[in-house]
Protein backbone atom coordinates (compact mmCIF):
# COMPACT_ATOMS: atom_id res chain seq x y z
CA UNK A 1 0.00 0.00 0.00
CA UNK A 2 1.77 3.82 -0.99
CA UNK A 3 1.83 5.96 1.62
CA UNK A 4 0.07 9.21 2.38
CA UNK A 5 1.16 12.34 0.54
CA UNK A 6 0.18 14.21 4.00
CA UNK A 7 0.71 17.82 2.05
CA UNK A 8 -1.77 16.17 -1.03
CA UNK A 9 -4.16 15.23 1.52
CA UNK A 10 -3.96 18.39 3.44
CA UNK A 11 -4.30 20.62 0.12
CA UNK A 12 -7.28 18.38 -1.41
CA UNK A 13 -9.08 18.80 2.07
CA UNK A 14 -8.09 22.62 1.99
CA UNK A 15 -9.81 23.11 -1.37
CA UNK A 16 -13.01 20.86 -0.43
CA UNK A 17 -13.84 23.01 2.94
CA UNK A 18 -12.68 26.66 0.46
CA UNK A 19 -15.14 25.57 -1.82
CA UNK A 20 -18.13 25.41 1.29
CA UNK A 21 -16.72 29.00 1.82
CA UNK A 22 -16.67 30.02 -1.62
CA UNK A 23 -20.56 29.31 -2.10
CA UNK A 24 -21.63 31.00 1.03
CA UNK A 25 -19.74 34.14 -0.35
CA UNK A 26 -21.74 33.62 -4.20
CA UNK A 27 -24.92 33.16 -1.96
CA UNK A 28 -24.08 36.35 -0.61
CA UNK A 29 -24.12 37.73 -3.92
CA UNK A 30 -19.87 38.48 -3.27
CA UNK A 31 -18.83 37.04 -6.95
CA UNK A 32 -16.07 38.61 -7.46
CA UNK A 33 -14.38 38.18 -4.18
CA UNK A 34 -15.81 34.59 -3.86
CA UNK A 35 -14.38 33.29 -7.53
CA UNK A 36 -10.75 35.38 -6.68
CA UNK A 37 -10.55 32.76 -3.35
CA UNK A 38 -11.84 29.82 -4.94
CA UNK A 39 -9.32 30.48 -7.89
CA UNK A 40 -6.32 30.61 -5.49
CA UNK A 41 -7.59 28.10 -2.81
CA UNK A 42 -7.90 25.15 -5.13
CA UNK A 43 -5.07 25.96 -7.29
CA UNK A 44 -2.44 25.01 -4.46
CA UNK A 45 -3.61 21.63 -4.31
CA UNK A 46 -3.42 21.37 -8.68
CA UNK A 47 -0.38 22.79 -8.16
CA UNK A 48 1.01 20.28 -5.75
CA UNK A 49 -0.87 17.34 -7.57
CA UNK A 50 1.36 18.14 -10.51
CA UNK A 51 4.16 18.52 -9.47
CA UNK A 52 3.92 14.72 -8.41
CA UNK A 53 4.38 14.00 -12.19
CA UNK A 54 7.67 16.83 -12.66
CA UNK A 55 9.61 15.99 -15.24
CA UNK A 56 12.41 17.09 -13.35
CA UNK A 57 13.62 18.01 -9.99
CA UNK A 58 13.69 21.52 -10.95
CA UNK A 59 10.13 21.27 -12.65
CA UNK A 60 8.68 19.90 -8.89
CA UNK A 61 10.35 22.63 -7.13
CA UNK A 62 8.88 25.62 -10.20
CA UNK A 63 5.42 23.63 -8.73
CA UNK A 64 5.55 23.55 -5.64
CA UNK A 65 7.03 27.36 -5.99
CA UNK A 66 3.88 28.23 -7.81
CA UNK A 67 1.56 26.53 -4.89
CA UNK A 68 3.31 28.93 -2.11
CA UNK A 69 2.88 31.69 -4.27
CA UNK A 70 -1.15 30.81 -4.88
CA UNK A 71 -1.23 29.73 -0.75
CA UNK A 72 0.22 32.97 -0.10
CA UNK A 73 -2.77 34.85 -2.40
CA UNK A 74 -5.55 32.48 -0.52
CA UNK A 75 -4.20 33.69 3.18
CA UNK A 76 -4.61 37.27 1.95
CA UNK A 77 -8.17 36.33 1.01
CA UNK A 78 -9.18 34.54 4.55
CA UNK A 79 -7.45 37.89 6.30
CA UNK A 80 -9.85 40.08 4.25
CA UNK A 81 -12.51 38.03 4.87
CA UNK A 82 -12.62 38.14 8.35
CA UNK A 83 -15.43 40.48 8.80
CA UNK A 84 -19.00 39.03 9.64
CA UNK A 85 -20.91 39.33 6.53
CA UNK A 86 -17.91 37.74 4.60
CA UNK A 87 -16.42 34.58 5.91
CA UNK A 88 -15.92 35.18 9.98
CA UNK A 89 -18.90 33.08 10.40
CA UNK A 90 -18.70 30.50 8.00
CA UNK A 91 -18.46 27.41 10.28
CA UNK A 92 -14.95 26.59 8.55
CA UNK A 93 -13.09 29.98 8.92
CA UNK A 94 -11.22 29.35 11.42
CA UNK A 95 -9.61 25.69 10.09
CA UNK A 96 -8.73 27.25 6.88
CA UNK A 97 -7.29 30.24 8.45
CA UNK A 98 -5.24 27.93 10.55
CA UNK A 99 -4.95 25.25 7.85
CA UNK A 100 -3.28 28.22 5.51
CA UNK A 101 -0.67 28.66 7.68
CA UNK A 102 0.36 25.05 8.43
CA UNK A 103 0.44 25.21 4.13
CA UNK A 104 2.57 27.33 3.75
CA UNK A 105 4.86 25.95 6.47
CA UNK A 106 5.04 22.38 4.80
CA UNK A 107 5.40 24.06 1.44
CA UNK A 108 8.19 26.34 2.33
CA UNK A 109 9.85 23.20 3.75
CA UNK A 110 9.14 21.21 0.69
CA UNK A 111 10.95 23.82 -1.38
CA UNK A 112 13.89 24.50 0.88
CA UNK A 113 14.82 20.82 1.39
CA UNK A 114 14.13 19.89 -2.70
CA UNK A 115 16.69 23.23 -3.13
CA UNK A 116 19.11 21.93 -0.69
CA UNK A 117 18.83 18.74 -2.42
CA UNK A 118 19.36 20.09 -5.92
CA UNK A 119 22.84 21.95 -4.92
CA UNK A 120 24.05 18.79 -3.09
CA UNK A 121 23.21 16.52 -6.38
């Protein structure tokens, strides 16, 4: 049995709960704001899911590279959000504001080590 891509996982699950968030904000008749999240929110888990198929060491790291960047765009969105007729109430604010971080932590890691790696190859 493989094991568990834990940041795969944790990016798929991001992107399932952004997208609960995303259609309370279109409900609220926020389209624009709620398709700019959605956009960057799902796009780190793409992002990481191809880089599992790089071509090269250097094309993973370009992914996972791109995946910070959208993370980074999506915790800018959650901080915005954070008033009461936006997302503060959606029952899943808090775990993706928190989830976000924890991201961006295991992505920056990701990156550094697979640079590290790349100079010591």
């Amino acid at each position: 049995m493989p094991k568990e891509n834990h940041i795969l996982t944790k990016t798929f699950e991001f992107a399932n709960k952004s997208i609960d968030l995303y259609l309370q904000l279109r409900k609220a008749g926020h389209y624009r704001l709620a398709d700019q999240f959605v956009g960057s929110a799902t796009s780190i888990g793409a992002n990481v899911e191809e880089a599992q198929a790089a071509h090269s060491k250097l094309d993973f790291i370009a992914k996972m590279v791109i995946a910070a960047k959208e993370a980074r765009e999506t915790r800018y969105w959650l901080r915005l959000f954070n008033r009461e007729e936006l997302g503060a109430n959606h029952s899943d604010y808090e775990f993706l504001k928190n989830e976000i971080e924890e991201i961006l932590k295991i992505l920056n890691s990701i990156i550094k080590s697979s640079r590290e790696g790349k100079r010591n190859s």
